[in-house]
Protein backbone atom coordinates (compact mmCIF):
# COMPACT_ATOMS: atom_id res chain seq x y z
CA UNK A 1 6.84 5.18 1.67
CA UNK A 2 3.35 4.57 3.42
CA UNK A 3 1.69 1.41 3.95
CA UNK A 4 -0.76 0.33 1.07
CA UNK A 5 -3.72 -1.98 0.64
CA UNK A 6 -6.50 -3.00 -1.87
CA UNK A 7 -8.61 -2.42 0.91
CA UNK A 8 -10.53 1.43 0.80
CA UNK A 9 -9.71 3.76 3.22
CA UNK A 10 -6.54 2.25 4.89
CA UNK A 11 -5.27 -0.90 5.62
CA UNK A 12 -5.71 -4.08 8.08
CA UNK A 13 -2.80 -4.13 11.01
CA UNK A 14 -1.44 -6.89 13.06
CA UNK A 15 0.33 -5.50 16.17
CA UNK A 16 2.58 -7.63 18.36
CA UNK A 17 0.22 -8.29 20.95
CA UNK A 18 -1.59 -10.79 17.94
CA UNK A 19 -4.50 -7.84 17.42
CA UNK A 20 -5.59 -7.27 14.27
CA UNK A 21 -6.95 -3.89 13.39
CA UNK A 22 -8.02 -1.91 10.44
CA UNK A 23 -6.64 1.61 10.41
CA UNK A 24 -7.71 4.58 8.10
CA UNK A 25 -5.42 5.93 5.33
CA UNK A 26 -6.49 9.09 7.45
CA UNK A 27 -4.80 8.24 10.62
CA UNK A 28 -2.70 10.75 12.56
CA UNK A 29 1.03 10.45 11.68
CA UNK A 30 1.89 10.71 15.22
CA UNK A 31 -0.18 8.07 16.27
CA UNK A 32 0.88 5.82 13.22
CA UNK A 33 4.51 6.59 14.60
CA UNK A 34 4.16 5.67 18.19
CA UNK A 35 2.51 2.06 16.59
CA UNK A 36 5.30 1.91 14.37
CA UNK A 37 7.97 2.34 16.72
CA UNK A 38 9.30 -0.55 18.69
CA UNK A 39 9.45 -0.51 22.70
CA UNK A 40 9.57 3.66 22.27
CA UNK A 41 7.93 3.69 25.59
CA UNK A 42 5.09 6.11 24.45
CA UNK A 43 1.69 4.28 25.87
CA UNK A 44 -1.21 5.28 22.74
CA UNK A 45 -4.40 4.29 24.28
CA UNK A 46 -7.39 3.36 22.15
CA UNK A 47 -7.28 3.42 18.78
């Protein structure tokens, strides 16, 4: 299962650093991945 929202186009994120950020239903898998994963090491960059 994917993440969901009422919101179009993708959904509104809060990562662990207390950032909130919207990200498109569009968004590379790997890079929704690497965000998912905890402490996997992999730096992402900008968003």
């Amino acid at each position: 299962m994917g993440f969901s929202s009422q919101h179009p186009g993708g959904a509104q994120f809060v990562l662990a650093d207390g950032s909130v950020h919207f990200l498109s239903e569009d968004i590379d898998q790997t890079l929704h991945e690497h965000l998912s994963t905890m402490a996997d090491g992999t730096p992402v960059g900008r968003f």
